[in-house]
Structure formats: structure tokens, C-alpha cells
Protein backbone atom coordinates (compact mmCIF):
# COMPACT_ATOMS: atom_id res chain seq x y z
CA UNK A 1 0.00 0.00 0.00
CA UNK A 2 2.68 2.63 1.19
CA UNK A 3 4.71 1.70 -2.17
CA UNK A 4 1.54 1.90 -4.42
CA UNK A 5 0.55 5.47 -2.98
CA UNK A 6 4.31 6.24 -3.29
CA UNK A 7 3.80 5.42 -6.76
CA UNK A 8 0.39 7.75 -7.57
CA UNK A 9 2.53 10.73 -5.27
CA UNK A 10 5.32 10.12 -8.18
CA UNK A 11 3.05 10.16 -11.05
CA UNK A 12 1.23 13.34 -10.04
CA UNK A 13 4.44 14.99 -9.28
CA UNK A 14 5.51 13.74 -12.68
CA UNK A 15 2.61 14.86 -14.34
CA UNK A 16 2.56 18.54 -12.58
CA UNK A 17 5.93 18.76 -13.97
CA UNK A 18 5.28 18.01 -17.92
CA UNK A 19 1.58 20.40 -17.25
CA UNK A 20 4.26 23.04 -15.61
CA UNK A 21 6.75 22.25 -18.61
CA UNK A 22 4.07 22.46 -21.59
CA UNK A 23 2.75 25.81 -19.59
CA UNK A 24 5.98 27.50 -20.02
CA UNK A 25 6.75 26.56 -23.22
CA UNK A 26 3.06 28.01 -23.80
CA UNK A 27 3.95 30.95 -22.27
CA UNK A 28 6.87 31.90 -23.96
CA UNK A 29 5.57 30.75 -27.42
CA UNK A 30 3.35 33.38 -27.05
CA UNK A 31 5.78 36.02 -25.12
CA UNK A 32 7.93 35.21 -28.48
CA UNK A 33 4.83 36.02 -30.78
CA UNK A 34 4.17 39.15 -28.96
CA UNK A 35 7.70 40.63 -29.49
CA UNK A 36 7.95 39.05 -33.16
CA UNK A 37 4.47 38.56 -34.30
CA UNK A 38 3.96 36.36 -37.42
CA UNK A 39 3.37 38.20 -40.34
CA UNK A 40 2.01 37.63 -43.66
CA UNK A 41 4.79 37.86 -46.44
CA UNK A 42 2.75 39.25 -49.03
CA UNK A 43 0.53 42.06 -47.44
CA UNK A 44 2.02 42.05 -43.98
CA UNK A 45 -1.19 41.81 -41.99
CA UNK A 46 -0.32 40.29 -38.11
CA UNK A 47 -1.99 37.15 -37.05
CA UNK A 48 -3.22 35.73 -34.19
CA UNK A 49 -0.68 34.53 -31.65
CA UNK A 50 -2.24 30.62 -32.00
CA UNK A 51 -1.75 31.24 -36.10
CA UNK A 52 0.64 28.57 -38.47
CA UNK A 53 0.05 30.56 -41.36
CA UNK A 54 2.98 32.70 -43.10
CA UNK A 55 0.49 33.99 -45.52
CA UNK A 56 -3.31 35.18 -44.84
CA UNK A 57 -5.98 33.00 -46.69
CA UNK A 58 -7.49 36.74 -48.87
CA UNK A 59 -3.76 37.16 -50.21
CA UNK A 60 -3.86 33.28 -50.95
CA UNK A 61 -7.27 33.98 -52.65
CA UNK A 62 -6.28 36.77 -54.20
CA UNK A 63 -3.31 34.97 -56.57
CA UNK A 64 -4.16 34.94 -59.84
CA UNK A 65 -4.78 31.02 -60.76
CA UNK A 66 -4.05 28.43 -63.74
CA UNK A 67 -7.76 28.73 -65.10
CA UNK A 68 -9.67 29.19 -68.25
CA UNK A 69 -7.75 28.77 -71.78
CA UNK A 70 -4.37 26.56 -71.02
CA UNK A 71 -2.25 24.19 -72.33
CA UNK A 72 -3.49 20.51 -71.69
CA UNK A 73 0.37 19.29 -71.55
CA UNK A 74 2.29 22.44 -69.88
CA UNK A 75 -0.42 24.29 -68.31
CA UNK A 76 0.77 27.55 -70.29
CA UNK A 77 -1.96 30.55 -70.79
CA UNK A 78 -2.99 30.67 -74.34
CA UNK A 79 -4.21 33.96 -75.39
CA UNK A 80 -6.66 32.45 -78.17
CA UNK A 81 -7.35 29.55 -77.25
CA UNK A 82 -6.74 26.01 -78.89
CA UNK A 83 -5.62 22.18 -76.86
CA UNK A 84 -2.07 22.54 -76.97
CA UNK A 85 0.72 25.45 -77.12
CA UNK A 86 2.90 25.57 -80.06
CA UNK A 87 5.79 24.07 -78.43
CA UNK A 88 3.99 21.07 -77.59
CA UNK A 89 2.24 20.59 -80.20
CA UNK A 90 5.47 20.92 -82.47
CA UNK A 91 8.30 19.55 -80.22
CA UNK A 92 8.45 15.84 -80.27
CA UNK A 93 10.92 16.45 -77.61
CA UNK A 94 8.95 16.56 -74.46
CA UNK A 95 9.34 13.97 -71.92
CA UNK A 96 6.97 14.62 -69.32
CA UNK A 97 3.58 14.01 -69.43
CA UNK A 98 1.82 16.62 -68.16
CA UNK A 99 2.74 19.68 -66.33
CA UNK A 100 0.24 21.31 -64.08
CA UNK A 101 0.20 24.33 -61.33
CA UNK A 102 -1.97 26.14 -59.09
CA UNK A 103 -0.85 29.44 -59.97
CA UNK A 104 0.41 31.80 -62.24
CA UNK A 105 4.02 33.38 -62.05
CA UNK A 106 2.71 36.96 -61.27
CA UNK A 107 4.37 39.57 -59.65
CA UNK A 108 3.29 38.16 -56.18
CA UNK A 109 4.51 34.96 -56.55
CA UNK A 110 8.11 36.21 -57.69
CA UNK A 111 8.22 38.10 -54.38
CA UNK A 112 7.06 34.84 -52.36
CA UNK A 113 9.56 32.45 -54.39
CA UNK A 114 12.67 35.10 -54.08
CA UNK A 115 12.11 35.13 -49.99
CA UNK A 116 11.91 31.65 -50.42
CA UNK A 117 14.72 30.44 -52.31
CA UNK A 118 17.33 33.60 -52.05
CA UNK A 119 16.20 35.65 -48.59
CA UNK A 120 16.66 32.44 -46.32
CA UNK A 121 12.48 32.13 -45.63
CA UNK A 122 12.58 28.12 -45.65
CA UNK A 123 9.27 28.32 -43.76
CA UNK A 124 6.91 29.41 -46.44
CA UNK A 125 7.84 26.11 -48.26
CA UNK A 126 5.27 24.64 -45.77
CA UNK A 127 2.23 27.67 -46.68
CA UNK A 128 3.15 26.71 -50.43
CA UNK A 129 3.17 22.72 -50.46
CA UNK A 130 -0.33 23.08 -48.63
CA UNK A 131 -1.54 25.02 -51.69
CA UNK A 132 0.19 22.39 -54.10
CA UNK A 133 -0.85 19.49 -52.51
CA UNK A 134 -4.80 20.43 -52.26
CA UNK A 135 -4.26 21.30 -56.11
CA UNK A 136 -3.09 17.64 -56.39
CA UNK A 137 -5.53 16.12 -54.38
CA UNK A 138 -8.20 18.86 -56.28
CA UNK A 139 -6.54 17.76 -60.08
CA UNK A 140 -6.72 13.65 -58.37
CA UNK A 141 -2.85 13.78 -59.06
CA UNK A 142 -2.57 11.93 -55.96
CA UNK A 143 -4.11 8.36 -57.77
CA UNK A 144 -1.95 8.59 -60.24
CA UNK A 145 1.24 8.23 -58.88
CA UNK A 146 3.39 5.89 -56.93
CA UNK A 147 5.99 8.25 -55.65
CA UNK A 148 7.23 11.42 -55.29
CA UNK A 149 10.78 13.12 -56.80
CA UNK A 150 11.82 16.94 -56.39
CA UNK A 151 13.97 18.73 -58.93
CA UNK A 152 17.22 18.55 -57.12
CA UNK A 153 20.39 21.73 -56.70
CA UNK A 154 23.46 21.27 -57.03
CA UNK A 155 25.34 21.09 -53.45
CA UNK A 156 27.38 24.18 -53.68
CA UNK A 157 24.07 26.10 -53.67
CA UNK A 158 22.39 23.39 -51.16
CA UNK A 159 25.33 24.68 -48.91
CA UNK A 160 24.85 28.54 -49.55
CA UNK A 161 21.36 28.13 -49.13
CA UNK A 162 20.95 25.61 -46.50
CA UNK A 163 18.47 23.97 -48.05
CA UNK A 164 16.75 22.87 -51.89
CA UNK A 165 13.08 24.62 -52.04
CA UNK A 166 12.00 22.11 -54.33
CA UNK A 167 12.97 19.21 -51.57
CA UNK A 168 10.98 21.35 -48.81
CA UNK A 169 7.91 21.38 -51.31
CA UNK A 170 8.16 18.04 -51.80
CA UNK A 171 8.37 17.26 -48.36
CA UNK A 172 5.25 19.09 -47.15
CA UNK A 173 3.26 17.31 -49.92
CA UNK A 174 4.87 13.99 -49.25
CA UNK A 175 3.24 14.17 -45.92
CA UNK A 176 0.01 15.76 -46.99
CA UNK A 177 -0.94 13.02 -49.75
CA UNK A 178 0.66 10.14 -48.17
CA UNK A 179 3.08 9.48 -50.73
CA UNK A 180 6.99 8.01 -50.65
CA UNK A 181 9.22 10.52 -51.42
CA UNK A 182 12.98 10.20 -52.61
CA UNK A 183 15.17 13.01 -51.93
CA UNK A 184 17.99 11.81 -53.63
CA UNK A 185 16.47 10.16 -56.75
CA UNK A 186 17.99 13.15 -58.86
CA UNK A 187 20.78 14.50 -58.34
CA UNK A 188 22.72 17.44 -60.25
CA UNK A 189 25.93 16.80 -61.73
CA UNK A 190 27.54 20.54 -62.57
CA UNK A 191 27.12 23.85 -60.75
CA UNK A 192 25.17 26.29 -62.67
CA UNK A 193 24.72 30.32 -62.64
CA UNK A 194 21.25 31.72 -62.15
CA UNK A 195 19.34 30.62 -65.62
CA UNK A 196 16.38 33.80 -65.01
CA UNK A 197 18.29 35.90 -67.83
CA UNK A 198 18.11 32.92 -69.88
CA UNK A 199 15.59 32.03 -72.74
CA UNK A 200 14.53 28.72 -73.45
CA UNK A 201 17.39 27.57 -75.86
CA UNK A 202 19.94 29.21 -73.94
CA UNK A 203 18.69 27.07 -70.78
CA UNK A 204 18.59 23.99 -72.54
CA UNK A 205 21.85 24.55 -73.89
CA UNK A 206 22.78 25.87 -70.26
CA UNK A 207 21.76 22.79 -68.63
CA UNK A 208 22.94 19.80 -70.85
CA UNK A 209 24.48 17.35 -68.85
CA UNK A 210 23.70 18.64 -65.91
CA UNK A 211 21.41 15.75 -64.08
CA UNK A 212 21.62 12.65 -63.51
CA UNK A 213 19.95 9.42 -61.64
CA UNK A 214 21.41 8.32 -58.55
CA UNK A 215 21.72 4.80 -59.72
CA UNK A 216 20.82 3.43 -56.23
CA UNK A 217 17.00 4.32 -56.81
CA UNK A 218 17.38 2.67 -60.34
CA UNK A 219 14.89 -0.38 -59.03
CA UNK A 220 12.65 2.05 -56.98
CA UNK A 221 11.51 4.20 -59.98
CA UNK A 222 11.21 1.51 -62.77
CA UNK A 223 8.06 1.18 -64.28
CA UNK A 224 6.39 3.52 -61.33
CA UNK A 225 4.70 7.18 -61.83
CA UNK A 226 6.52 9.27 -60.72
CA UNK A 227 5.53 12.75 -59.08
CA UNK A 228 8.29 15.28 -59.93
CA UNK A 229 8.09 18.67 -57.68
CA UNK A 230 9.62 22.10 -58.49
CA UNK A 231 8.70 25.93 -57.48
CA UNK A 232 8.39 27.02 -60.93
CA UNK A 233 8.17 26.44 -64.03
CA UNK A 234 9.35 29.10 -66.28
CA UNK A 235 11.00 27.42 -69.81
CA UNK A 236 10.01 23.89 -68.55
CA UNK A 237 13.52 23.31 -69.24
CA UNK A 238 14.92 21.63 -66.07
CA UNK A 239 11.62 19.99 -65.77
CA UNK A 240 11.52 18.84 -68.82
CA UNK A 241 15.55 17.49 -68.50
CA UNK A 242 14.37 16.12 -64.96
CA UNK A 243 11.88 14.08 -67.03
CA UNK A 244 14.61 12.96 -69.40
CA UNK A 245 16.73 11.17 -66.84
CA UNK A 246 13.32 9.58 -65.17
CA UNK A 247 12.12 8.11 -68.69
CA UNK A 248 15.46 6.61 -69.90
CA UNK A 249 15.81 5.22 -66.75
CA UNK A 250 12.39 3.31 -67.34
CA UNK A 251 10.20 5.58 -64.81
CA UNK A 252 6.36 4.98 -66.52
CA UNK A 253 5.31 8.41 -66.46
CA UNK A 254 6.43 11.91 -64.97
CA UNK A 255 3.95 14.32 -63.59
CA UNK A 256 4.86 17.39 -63.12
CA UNK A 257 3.89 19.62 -60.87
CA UNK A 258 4.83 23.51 -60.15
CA UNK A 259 3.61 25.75 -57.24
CA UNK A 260 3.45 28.73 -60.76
CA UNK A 261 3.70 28.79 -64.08
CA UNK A 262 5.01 31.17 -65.96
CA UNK A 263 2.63 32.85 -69.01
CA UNK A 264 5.73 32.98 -71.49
């Protein structure tokens, strides 16, 4: 009896402590949110000190979308209409199957992917993959595929930056949709400059040779759709590459899909 009420007087004490310890991490959560309130990145508006978000749902809203007249294979905007741009109507070239985003490259989404990738804001990689993987779910992406591959940096830049915003994208979706996802499936051969400057045949030309499979993930992708993840697509030129290596390597089909797309 004395060692069994021992016992409850030690796991009340115990529990008092984790309450106390959870209450003080509470406390200066919030103390912390107070003195550097979350804000969101696009308009700046303060949340609410119990708030995830790193953008507000209106500025989320307010992004101009992927909708009406589009490409069926790279989800460009087509001014007058029509199935298919020229490029993919034309260029027998193209290894991916489809290409599809949620949004369109506007002015507010350069801001949002240039804190993201260049001004060291890892965290809105989690506000974005939300939006991409509802648009998945949304598009029934998710069905399709088998597993999940992100468009991978080379490490020089992986070390500068501390981290590849397609892998964080990938990540967030990976856990959202309940797919596998493989990191190192891709990896990137040669160190690149910046390609934004670049038009499309300067990028291709920019970026031959430049990825490759890691051969230990030969078995895993054979014959399995494969979900390939990137922050933009601009040229569709790395994508497109990316989709290279995954076909000749006997992947089944490549999806991709972009948090933007660029209208030209």
C-alpha cells in the first residue's frame, strides 16, 4: 500500500511537472509572438498569436490562378485559345507528361519564391506545399502516382542556401498526400549560374548534362509514376531534362507539378 501510494505521489508529481513544462513553453511561445508577431509575407497583416500561417488565406485567394484557356500538356496561358501550345504541339521532344500548377508566375509569386529560395524564408515552403498538394488532391494527381521526386540543386548552392526549395515542397506534400518521397532520386551533376536571364534555348543549352539518376534508386523508380516537384516552371527546361533522366531510366510516367507557371 505505502509503495503503491508512493507510486500515484510520483506520477502526479511527474505529471505537474510536464503540465508546468508544456505551460511555459506556452507561455513563452506566445511572449515570443508578442515581441515578433507572425506576419504575412505578401501584405504584412499580423496574425493571431495561436496562427501557423505565413500567408493570410485573402492574399492566398487573391493569386491569380491556372484557369480558363491553357495548355493541356504544360499548363501555359494561351491567349486564343486552342488544346495545346505551339511548343507542344510541335516539339516531339517533351518527356513529361503533363505539367500542371496552381498558380500563375505573377508579380506576387516572384516576391514569395525570391524570400523563399534567395532571402533564407525556408518556412513558407510549408504555406506553399499546402496550396500544391490540395491542387493535387483537387486535379486527383494523388491516384496517379506511386511516388514522389523533387527537382534537385546542385550542393554548392544546397550549402549557400541551406536547403533545396523544391525538396521542402516536396516534403510538405509527401506528408500531406501520403506518398513516398525520394530526396535523392535526382541529383545534379555541374554547378550552374542563375538561368532567369536565360531564354529557353539558352537554358537547354545551359543545362545539358547537368542531371543525372542516382543509380541506387534505379529499381525504386522503374516502371512507377513518378511525381516530380519544383517551385516554378518558367521554360520547362529543367523539368523537362528532370523528365529525361526519369524516362530513360524506365520511370512509366512523370507528372509534373509547379507551385506557378510562368505565361511565357
Amino acid at each position: 500500500m505505502f509503495c503503491q501510494n508512493l507510486l500515484k505521489k510520483s506520477d502526479k508529481c511527474l505529471l505537474f511537472g510536464i503540465t508546468d513544462k508544456l505551460n511555459i513553453m506556452m507561455i513563452l511561445q506566445n511572449l515570443v509572438s508578442i515581441i515578433f508577431p507572425r506576419t504575412c509575407s505578401i501584405c504584412g497583416k499580423t496574425f493571431q498569436l495561436d496562427s501557423t500561417q505565413n500567408i493570410c488565406n485573402t492574399c492566398l485567394d487573391n493569386i491569380e490562378k491556372t484557369e480558363g484557356l491553357i495548355c493541356h500538356r504544360c499548363s501555359l496561358p494561351l491567349r486564343d485559345g486552342g488544346a495545346t501550345c505551339i511548343d507542344c504541339k510541335n516539339n516531339k521532344n517533351i518527356y513529361f507528361d503533363v505539367l500542371k500548377a496552381p498558380y500563375i508566375y505573377s508579380d506576387t509569386v516572384k516576391k514569395l519564391i525570391k524570400k523563399l529560395k534567395y532571402l533564407r524564408r525556408p518556412f513558407l515552403s510549408k504555406d506553399l506545399g499546402i496550396q500544391m498538394a490540395k491542387f493535387i488532391m483537387k486535379e486527383k494527381i494523388d491516384r496517379e502516382i506511386d511516388l514522389i521526386v523533387p527537382v534537385p540543386i546542385n550542393w554548392i548552392k544546397r550549402i549557400q542556401r541551406g536547403y533545396n526549395q523544391a525538396d521542402l515542397l516536396a516534403k510538405e506534400i509527401s506528408k500531406i498526400i501520403n506518398k513516398p518521397l525520394y530526396s535523392e532520386a535526382l541529383i545534379r551533376t555541374k554547378y550552374t549560374k542563375p538561368q532567369f536571364k536565360l531564354n529557353k534555348k539558352e537554358r537547354q543549352e545551359h543545362l545539358k548534362g547537368v542531371f543525372a539518376l542516382n543509380k541506387k534508386y534505379a529499381d525504386i523508380i522503374k516502371e512507377k509514376n513518378i511525381l516530380l516537384i519544383d517551385d516554378v516552371a518558367t521554360t520547362c527546361s529543367t523539368v523537362n531534362l528532370c523528365s529525361k533522366i526519369l524516362k530513360e531510366n524506365m520511370s512509366k510516367k512523370v507528372i509534373v507539378v509547379t507551385f506557378a507557371r510562368a505565361t511565357g
